[in-house]
C-alpha atoms as a PDB file:
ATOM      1  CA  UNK A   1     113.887  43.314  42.815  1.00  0.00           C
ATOM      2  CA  UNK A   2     113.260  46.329  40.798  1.00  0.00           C
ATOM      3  CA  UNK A   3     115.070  50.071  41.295  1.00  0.00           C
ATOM      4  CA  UNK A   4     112.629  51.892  42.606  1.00  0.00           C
ATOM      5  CA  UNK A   5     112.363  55.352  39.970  1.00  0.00           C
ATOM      6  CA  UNK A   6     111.325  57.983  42.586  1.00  0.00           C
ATOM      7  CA  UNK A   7     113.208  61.366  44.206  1.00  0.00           C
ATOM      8  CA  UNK A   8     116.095  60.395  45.956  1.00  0.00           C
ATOM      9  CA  UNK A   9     114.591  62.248  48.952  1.00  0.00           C
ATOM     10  CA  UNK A  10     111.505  59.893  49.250  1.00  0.00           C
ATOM     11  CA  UNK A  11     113.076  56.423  48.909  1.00  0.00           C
ATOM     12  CA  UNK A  12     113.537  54.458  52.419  1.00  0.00           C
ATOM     13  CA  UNK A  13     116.349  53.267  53.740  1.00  0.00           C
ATOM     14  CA  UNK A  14     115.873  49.827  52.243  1.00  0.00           C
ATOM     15  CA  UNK A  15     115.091  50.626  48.935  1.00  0.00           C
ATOM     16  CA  UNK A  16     118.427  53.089  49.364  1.00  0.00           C
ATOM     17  CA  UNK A  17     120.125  49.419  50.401  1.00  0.00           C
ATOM     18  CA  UNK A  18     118.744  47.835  47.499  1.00  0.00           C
ATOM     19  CA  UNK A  19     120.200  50.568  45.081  1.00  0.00           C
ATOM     20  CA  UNK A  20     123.694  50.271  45.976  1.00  0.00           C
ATOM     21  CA  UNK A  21     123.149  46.576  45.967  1.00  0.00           C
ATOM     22  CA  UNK A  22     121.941  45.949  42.401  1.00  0.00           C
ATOM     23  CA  UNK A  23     124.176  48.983  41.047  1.00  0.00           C
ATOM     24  CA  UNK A  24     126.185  51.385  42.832  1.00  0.00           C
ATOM     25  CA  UNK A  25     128.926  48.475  43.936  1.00  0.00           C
ATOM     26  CA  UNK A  26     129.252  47.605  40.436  1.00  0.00           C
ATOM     27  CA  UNK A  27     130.285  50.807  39.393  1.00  0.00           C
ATOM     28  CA  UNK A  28     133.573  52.559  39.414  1.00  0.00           C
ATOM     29  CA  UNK A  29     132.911  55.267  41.228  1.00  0.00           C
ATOM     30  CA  UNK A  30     131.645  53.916  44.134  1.00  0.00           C
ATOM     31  CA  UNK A  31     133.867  53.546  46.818  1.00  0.00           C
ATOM     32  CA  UNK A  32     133.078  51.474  50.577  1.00  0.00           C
ATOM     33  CA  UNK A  33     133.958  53.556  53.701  1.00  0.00           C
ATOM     34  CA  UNK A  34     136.509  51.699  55.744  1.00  0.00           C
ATOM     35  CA  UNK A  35     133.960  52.043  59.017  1.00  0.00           C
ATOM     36  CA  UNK A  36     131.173  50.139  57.702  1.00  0.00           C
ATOM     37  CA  UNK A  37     130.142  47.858  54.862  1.00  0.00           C
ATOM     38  CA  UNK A  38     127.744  48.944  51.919  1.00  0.00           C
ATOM     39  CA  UNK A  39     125.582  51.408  53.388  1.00  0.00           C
ATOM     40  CA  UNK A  40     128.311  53.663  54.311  1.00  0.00           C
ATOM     41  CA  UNK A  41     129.708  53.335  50.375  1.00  0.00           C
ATOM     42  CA  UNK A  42     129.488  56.102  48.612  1.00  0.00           C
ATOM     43  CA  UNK A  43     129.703  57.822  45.034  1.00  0.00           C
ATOM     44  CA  UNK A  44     133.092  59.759  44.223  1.00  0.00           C
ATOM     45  CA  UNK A  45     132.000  60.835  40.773  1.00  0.00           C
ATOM     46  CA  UNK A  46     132.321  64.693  41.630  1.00  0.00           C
ATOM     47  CA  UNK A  47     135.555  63.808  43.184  1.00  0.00           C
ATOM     48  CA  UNK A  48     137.129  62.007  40.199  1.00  0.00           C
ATOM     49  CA  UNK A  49     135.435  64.040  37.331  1.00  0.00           C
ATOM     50  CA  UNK A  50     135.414  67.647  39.605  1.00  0.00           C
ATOM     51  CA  UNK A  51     132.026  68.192  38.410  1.00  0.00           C
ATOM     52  CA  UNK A  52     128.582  67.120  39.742  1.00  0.00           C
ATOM     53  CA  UNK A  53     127.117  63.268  38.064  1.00  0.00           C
ATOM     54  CA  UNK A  54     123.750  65.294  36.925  1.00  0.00           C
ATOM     55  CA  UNK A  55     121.085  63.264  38.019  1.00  0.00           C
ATOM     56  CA  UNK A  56     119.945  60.752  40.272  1.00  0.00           C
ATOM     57  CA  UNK A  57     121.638  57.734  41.601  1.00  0.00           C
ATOM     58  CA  UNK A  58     118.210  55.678  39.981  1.00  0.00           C
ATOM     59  CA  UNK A  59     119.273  57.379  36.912  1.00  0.00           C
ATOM     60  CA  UNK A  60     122.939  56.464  36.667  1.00  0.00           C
ATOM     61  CA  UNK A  61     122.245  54.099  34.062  1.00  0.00           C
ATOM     62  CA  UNK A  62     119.945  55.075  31.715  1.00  0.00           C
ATOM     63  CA  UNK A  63     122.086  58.424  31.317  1.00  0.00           C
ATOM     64  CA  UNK A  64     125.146  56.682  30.931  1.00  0.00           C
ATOM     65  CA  UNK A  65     126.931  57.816  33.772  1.00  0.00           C
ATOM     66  CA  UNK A  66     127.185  54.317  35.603  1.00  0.00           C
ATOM     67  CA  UNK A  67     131.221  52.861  34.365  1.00  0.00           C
ATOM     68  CA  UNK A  68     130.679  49.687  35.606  1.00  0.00           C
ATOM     69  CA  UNK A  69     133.986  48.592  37.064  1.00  0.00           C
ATOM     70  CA  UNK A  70     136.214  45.882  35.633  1.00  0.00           C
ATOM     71  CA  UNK A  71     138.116  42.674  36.981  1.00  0.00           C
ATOM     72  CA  UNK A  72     138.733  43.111  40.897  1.00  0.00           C
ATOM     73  CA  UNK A  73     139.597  46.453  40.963  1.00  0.00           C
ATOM     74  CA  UNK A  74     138.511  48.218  44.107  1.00  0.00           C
ATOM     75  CA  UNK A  75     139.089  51.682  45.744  1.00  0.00           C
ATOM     76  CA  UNK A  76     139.248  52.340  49.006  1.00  0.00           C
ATOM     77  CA  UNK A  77     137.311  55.502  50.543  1.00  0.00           C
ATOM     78  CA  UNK A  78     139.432  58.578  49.291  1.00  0.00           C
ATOM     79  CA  UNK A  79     140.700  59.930  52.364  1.00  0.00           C
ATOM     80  CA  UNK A  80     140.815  63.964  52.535  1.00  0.00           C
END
């Protein structure tokens, strides 16, 4: 299934699903929330880097923001 390219505010919930299926769990800033499985993941970049990613999640990629992550490391949800 493609990545749908369109504002973040206008995708549905399942193309939102399908997003951090193909992508965001393969990359290393994206970290699960203990509570739930995928859907509640979300992206720590500002939180590691201290400034904002600078685009889209749809555009993580092709502006070379996406690390993608490496052997089985995982993070847990960073806990504040």
């Amino acid at each position: 299934m493609k990545i749908a390219v369109k504002p973040w505010g206008e995708m549905s919930v399942r193309e939102i699903q399908n997003l951090k299926e193909k992508q965001c769990k393969h990359c290393d800033y994206f970290s699960k929330n203990n509570s739930g499985g995928l859907s509640y993941g979300t992206c720590d970049y500002i939180l590691i880097n201290d400034h904002m990613r600078g685009c889209l999640p749809t555009e993580c990629v092709m502006k070379g923001i996406f690390k993608r992550r490496t052997g089985a490391k995982r993070r847990a949800a960073l806990r504040i």
